[in-house]
N, C-alpha and C. Protein backbone atom coordinates (compact mmCIF):
# COMPACT_ATOMS: atom_id res chain seq x y z
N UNK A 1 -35.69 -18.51 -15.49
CA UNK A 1 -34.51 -18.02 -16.14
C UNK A 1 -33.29 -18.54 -15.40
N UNK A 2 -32.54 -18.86 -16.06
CA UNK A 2 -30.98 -19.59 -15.98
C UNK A 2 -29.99 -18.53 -14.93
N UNK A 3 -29.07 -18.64 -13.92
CA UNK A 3 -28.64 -17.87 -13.28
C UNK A 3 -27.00 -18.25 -13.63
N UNK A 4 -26.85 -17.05 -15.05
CA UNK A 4 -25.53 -17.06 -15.19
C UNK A 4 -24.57 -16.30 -14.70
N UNK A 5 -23.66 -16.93 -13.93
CA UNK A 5 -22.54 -16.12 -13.28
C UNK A 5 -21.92 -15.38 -14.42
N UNK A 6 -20.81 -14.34 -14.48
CA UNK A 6 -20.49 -13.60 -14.98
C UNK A 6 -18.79 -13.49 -14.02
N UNK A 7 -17.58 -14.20 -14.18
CA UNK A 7 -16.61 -13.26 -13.49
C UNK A 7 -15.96 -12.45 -14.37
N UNK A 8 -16.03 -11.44 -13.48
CA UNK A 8 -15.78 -9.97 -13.10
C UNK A 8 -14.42 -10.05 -13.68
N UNK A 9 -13.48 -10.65 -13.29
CA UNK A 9 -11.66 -10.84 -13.10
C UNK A 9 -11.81 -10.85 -14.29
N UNK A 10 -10.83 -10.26 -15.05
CA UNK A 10 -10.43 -10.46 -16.40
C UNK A 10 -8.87 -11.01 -16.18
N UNK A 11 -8.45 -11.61 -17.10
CA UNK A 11 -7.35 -12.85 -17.07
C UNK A 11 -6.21 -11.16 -16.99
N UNK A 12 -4.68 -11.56 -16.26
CA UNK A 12 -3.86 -10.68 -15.62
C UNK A 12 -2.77 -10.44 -17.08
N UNK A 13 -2.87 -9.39 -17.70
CA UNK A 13 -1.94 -9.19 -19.00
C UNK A 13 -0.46 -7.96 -18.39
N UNK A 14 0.27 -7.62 -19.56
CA UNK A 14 0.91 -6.94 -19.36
C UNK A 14 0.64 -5.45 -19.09
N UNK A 15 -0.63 -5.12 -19.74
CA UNK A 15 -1.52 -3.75 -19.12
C UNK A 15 -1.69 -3.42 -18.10
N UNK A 16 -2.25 -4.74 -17.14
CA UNK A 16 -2.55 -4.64 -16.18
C UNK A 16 -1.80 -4.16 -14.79
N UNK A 17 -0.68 -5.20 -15.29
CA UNK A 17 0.76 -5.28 -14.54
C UNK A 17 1.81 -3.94 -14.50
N UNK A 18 1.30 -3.29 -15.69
CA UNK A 18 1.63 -1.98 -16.14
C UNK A 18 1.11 -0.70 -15.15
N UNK A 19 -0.01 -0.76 -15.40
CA UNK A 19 -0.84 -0.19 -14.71
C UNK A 19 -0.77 -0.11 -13.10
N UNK A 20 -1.26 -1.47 -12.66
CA UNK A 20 -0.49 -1.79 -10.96
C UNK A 20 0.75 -0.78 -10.47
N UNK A 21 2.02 -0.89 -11.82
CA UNK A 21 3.06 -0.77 -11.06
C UNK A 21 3.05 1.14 -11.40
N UNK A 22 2.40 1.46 -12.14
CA UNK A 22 2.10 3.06 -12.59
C UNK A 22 1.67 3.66 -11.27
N UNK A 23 0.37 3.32 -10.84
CA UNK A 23 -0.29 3.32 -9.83
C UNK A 23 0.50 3.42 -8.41
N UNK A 24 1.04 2.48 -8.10
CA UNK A 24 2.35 2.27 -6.72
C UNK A 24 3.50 3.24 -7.00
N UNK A 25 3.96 3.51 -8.69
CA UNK A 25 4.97 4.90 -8.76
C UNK A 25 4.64 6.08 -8.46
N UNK A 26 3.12 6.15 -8.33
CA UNK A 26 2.71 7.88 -8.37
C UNK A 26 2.10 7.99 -6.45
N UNK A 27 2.21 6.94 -5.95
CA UNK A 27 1.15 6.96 -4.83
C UNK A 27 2.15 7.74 -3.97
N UNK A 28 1.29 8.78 -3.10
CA UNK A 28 2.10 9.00 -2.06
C UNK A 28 1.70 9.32 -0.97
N UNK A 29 0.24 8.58 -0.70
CA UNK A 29 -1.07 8.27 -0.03
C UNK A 29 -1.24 7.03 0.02
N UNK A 30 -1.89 6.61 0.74
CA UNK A 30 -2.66 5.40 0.77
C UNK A 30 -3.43 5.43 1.82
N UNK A 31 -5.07 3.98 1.89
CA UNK A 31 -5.18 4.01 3.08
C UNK A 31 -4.97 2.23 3.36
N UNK A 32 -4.62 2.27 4.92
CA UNK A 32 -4.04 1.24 5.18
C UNK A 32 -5.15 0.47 6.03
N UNK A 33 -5.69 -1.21 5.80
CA UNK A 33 -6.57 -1.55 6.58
C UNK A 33 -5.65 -2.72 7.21
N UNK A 34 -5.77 -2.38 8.62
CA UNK A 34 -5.26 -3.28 9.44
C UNK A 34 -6.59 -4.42 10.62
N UNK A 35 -6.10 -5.29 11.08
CA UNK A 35 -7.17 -6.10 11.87
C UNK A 35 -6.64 -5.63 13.46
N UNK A 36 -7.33 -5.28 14.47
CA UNK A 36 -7.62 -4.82 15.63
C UNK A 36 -7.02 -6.33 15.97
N UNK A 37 -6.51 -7.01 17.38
CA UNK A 37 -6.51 -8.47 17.73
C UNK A 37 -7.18 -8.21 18.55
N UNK A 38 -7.27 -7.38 19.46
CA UNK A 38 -8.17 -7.16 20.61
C UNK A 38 -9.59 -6.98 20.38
N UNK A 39 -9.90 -6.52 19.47
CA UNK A 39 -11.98 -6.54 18.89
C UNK A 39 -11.94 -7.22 18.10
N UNK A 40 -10.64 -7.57 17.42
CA UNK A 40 -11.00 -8.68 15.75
C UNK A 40 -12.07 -7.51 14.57
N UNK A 41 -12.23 -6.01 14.81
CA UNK A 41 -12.72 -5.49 13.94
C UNK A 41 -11.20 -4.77 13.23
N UNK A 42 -11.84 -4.54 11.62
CA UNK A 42 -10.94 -3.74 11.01
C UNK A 42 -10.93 -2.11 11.46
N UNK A 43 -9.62 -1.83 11.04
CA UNK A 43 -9.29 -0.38 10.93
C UNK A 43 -8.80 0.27 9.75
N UNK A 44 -9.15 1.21 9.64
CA UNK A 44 -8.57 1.74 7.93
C UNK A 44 -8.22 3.14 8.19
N UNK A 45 -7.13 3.43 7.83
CA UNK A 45 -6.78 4.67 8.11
C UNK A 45 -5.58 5.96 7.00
N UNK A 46 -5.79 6.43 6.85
CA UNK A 46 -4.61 7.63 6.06
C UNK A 46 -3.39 7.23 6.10
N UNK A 47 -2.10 6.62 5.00
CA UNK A 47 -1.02 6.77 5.83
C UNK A 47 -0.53 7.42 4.33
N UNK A 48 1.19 8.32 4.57
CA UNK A 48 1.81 8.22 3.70
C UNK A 48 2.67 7.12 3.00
N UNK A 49 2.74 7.49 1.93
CA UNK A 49 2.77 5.98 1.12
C UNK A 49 4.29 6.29 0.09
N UNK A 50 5.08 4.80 -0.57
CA UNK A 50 6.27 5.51 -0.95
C UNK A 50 7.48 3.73 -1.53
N UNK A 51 8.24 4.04 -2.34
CA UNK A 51 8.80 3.67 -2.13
C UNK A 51 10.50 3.25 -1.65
N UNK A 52 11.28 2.48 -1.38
CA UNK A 52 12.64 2.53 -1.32
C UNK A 52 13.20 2.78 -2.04
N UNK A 53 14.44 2.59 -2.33
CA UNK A 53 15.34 2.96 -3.63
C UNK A 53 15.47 1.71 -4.42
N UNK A 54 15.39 0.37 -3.68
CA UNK A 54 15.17 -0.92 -4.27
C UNK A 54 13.63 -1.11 -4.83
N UNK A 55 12.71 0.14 -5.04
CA UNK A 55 11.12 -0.23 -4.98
C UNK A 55 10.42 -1.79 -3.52
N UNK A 56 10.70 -1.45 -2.70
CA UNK A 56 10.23 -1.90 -1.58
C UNK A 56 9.03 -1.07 -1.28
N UNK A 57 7.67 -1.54 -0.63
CA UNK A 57 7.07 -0.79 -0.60
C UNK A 57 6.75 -0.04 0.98
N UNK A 58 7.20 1.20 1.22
CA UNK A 58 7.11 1.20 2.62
C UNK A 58 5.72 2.65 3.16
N UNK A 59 5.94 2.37 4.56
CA UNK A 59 5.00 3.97 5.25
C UNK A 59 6.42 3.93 6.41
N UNK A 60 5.98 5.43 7.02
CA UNK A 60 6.50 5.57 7.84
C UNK A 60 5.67 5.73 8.75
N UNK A 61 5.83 5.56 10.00
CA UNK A 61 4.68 5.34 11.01
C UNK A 61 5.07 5.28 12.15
N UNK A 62 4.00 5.82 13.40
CA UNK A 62 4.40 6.51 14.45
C UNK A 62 3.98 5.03 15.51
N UNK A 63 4.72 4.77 16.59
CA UNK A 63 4.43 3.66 17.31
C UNK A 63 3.08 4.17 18.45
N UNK A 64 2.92 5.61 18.39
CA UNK A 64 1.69 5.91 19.23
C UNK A 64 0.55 5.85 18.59
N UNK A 65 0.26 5.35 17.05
CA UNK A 65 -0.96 5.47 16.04
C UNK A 65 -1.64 3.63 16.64
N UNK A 66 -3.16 3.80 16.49
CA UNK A 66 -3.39 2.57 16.58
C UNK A 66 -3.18 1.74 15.43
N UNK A 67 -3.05 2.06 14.45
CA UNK A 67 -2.64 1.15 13.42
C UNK A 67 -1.39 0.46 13.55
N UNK A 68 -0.54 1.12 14.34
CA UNK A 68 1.33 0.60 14.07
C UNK A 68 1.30 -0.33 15.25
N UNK A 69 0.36 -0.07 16.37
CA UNK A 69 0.29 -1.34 17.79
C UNK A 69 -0.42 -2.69 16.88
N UNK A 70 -1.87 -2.44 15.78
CA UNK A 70 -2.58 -3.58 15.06
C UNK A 70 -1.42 -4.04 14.25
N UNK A 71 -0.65 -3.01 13.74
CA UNK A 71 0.34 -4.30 12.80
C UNK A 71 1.53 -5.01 13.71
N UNK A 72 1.78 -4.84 14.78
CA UNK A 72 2.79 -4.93 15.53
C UNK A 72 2.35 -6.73 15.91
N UNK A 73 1.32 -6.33 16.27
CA UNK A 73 0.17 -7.88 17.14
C UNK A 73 -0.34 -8.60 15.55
N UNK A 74 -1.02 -8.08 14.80
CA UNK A 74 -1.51 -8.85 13.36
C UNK A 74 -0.46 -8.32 12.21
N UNK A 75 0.22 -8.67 11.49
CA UNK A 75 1.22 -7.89 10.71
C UNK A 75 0.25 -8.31 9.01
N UNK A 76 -0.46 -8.86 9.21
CA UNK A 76 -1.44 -9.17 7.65
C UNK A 76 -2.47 -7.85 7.41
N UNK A 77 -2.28 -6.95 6.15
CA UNK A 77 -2.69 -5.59 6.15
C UNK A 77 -3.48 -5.82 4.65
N UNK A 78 -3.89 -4.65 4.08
CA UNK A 78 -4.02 -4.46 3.06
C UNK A 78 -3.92 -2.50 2.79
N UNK A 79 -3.42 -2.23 1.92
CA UNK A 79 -3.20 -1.12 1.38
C UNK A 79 -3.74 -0.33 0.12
N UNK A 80 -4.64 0.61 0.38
CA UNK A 80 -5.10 0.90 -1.18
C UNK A 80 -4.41 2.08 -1.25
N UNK A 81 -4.25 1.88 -3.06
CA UNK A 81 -3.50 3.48 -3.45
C UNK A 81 -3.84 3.43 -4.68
N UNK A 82 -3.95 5.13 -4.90
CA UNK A 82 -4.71 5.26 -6.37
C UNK A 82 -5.61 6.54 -6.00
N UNK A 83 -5.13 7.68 -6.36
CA UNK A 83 -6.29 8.78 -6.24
C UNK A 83 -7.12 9.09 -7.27
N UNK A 84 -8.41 9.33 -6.92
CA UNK A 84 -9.22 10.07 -8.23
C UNK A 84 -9.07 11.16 -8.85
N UNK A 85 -9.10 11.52 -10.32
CA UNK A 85 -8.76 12.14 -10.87
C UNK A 85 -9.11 13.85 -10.67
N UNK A 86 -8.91 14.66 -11.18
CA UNK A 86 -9.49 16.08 -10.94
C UNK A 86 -11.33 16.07 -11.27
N UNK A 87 -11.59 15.11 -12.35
CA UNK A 87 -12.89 15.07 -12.80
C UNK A 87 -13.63 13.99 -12.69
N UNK A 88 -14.62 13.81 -13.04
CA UNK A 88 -15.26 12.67 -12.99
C UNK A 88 -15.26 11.36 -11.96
N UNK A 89 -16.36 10.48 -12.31
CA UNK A 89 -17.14 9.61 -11.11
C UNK A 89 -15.48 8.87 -10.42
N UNK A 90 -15.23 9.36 -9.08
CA UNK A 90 -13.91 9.09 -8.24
C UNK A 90 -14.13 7.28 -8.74
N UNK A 91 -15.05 6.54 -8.64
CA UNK A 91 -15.05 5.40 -9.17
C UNK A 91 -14.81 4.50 -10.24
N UNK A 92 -14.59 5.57 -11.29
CA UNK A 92 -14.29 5.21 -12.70
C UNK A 92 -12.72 5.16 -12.46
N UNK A 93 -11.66 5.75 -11.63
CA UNK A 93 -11.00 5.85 -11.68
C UNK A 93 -9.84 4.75 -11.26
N UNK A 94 -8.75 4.19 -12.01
CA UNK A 94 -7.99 3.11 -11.15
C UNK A 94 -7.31 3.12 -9.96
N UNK A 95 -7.32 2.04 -9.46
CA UNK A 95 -6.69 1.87 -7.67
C UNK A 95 -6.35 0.56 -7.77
N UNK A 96 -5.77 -0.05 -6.45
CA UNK A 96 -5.37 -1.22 -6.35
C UNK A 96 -5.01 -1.28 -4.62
N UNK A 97 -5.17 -2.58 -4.71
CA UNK A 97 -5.66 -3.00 -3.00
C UNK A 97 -4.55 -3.97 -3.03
N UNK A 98 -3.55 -3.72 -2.18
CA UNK A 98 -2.19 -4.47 -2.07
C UNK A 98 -2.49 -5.54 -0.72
N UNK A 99 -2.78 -7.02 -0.96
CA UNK A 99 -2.50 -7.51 0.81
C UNK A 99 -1.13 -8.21 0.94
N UNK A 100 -0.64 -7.66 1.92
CA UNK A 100 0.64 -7.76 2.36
C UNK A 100 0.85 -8.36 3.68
N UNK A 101 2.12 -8.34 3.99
CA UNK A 101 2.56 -8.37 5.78
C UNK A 101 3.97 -7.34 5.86
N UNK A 102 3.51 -6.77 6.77
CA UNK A 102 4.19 -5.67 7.69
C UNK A 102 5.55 -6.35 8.55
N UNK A 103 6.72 -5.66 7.40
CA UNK A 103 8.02 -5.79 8.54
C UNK A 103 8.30 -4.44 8.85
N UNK A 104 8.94 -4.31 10.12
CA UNK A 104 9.11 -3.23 10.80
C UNK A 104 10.55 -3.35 10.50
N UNK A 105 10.95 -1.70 10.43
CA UNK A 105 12.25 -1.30 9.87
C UNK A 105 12.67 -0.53 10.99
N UNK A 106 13.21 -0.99 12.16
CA UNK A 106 13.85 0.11 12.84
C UNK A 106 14.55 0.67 12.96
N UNK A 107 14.77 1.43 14.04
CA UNK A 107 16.17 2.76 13.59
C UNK A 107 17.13 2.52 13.83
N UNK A 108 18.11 1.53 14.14
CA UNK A 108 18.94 0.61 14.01
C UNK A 108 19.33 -0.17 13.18
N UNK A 109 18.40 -0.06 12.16
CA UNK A 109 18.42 -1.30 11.15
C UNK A 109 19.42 -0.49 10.12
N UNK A 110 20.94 -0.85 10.05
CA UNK A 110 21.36 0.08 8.67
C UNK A 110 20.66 0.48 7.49
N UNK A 111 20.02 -0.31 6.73
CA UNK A 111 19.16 0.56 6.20
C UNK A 111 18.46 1.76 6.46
N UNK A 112 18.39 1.85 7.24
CA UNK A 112 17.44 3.75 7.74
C UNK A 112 17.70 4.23 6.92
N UNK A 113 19.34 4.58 7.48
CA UNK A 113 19.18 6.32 6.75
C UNK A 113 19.64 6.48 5.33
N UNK A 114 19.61 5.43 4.39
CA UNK A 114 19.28 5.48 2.83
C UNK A 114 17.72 5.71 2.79
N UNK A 115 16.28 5.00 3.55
CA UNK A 115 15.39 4.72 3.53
C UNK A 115 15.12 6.51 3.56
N UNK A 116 15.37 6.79 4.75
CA UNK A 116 14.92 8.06 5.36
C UNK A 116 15.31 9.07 4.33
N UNK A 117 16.52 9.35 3.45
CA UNK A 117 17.26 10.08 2.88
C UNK A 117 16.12 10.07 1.70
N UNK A 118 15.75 8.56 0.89
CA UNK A 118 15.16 8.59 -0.28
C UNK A 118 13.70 9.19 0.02
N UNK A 119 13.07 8.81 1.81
CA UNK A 119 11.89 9.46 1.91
C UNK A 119 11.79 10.71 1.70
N UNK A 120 12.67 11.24 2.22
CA UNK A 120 12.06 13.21 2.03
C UNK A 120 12.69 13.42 0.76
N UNK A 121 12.76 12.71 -0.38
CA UNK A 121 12.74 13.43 -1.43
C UNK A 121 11.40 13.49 -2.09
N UNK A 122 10.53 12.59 -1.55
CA UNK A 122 8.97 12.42 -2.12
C UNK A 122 7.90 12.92 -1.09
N UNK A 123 8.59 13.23 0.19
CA UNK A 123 7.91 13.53 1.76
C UNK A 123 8.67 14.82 2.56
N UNK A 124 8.84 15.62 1.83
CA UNK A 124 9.69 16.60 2.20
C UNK A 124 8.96 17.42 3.84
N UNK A 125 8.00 17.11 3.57
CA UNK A 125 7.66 17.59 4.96
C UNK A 125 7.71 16.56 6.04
N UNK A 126 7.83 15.80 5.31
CA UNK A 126 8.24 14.57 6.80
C UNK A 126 9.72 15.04 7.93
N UNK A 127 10.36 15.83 6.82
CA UNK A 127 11.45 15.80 7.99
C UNK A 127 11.14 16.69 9.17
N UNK A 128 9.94 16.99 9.57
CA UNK A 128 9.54 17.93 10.67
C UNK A 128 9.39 16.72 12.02
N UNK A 129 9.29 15.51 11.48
CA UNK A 129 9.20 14.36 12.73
C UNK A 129 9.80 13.03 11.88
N UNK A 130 10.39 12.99 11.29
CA UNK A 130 10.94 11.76 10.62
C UNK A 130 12.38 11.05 11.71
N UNK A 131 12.51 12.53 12.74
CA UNK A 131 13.66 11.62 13.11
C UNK A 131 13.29 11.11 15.14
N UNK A 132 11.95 11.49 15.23
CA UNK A 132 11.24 11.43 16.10
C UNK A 132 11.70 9.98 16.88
N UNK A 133 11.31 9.66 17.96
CA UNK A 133 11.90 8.09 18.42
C UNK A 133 10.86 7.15 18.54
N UNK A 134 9.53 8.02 18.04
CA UNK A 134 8.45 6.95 17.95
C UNK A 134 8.24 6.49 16.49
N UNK A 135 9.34 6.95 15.34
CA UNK A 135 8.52 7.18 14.12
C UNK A 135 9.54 5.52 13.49
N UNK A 136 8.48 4.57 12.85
CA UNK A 136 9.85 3.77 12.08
C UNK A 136 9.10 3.64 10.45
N UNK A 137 9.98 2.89 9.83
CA UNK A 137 9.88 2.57 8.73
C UNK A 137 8.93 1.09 8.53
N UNK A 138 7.76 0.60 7.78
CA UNK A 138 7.47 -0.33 7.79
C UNK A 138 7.53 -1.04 6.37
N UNK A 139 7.85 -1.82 5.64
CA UNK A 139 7.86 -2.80 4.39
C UNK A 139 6.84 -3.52 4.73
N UNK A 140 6.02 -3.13 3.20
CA UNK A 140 4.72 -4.02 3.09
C UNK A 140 4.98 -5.28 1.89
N UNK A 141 5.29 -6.35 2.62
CA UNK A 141 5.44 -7.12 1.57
C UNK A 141 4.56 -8.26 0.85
N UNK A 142 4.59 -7.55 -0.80
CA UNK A 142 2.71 -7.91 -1.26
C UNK A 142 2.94 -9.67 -1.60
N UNK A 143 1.35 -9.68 -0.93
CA UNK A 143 1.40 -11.59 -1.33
C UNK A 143 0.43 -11.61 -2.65
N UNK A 144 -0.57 -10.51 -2.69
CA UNK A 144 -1.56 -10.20 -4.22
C UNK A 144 -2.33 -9.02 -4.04
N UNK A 145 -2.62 -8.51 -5.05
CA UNK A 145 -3.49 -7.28 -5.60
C UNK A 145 -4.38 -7.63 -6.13
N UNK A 146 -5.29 -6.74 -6.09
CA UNK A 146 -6.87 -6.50 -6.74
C UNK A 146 -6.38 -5.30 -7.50
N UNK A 147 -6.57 -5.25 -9.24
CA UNK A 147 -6.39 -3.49 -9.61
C UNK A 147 -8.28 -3.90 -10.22
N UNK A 148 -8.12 -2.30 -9.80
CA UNK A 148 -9.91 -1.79 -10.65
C UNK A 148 -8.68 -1.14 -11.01
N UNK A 149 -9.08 -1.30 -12.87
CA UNK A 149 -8.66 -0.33 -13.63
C UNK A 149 -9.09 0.74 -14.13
N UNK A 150 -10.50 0.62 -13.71
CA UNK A 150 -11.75 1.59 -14.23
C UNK A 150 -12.80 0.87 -14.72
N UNK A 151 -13.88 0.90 -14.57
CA UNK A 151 -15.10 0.41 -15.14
C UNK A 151 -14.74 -0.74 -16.19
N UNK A 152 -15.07 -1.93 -15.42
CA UNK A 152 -15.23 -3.35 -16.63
C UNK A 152 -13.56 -3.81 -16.35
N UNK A 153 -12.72 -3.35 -15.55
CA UNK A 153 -11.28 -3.44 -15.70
C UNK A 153 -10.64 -4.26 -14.26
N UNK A 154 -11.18 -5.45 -14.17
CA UNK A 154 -11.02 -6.08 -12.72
C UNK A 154 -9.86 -6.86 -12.85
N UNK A 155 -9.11 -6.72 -12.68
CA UNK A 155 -7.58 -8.20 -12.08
C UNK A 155 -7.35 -8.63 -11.18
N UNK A 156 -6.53 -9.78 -10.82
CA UNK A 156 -6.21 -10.19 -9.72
C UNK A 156 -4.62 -10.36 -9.81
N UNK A 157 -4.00 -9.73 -9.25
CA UNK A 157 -2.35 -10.12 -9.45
C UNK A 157 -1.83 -10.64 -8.31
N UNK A 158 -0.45 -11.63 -8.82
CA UNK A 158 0.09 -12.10 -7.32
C UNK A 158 1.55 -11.14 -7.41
N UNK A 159 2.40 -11.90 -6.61
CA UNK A 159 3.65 -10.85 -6.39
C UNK A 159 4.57 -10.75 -7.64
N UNK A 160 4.48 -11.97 -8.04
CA UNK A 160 5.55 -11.89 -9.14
C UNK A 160 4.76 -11.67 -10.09
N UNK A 161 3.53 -10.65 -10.38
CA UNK A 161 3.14 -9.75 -11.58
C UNK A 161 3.90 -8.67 -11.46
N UNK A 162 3.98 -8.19 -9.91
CA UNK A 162 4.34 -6.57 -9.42
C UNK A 162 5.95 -6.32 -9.28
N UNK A 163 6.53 -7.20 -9.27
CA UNK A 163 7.93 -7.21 -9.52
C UNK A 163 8.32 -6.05 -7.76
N UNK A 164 7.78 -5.83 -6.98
CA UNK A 164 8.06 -5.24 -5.86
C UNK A 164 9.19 -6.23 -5.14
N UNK A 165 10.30 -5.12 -4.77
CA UNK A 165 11.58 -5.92 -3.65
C UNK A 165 10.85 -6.53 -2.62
C-alpha cells in the first residue's frame, strides 16, 4: 500500500486570521516556552498575558523568575494562548502558539506608565507588585503562529496575517 502524506495545514483565510486575532483579544493567560542557554533544555511556564493600547503583545515579568534570566540570554520564545472551554474534550478547543522574540520594556522606558495604566485595567490585581523594581514589561514580537482551530482546523500564519504592533 501507497504511503500517502496528508498535510494537516489548511491554506491561511480570513477565518483563520479572525480567529488568531479573537483568541490574543480574550487571552489573559498564557504559557510561555523559553530555551534554558545554560542546559539548552526548554522551559514552559504560566505567565499573564495582554495587550498594549497599540495591540503590542506583552507579559509582565519578574527579573527573579527563571524564565525572564532565559529570555534575557535567548530572547526567541514561543507563547500559547487559548483556554478550554467550560465543556468538552480541552483539545477540541482553539489555541495558538505565537513564536516570537522578547524585547524588554523597562521602567525608564516612557512608555511604562501608559503600558502599566492599560495593564491593570485587564490585571487589576497586578497592582499589588506591578510597581515592584524587579517587575518589567516584555513585547513579544510574533515572527509566525500555529492556530488549532479545533479538530481538522490547522494553520500556519506569519506576522502580517496577525496585524500585531
Amino acid at each position: 500500500m501507497a504511503n500517502k502524506s496528508v498535510d494537516p495545514i489548511r491554506p491561511t483565510d480570513d477565518g483563520a486570521r479572525q480567529l488568531a486575532r479573537e483568541i490574543v483579544a480574550g487571552a489573559r493567560y498564557g504559557s510561555l516556552g523559553v530555551l534554558e542557554a545554560d542546559t539548552g533544555f526548554p522551559l514552559v511556564t504560566r505567565i499573564a498575558f495582554g495587550t498594549s493600547p497599540s495591540g503590542a503583545l506583552l507579559a509582565l515579568v519578574s527579573s527573579l523568575s527563571q524564565h525572564t534570566a532565559a529570555l534575557r540570554r535567548v530572547p526567541v520564545c514561543s507563547v500559547l494562548v487559548g483556554e478550554p472551554g467550560a465543556s468538552g474534550d480541552p483539545l477540541t478547543h482553539p489555541r495558538l502558539t505565537l513564536q516570537c522574540r522578547a524585547q524588554f520594556i523597562e521602567a525608564s522606558d516612557p512608555a511604562r506608565p501608559a503600558l502599566r495604566e492599560a495593564w491593570l485595567t485587564t490585571h487589576p490585581k497586578a497592582k499589588v507588585y506591578i510597581d515592584f523594581a524587579d517587575f518589567s514589561f516584555v513585547r513579544f514580537d510574533v515572527e509566525r503562529a500555529f492556530l488549532n482551530g479545533g479538530f481538522g482546523k490547522a494553520y500556519v500564519l506569519e506576522a502580517t496575517d496577525l496585524d500585531f504592533v
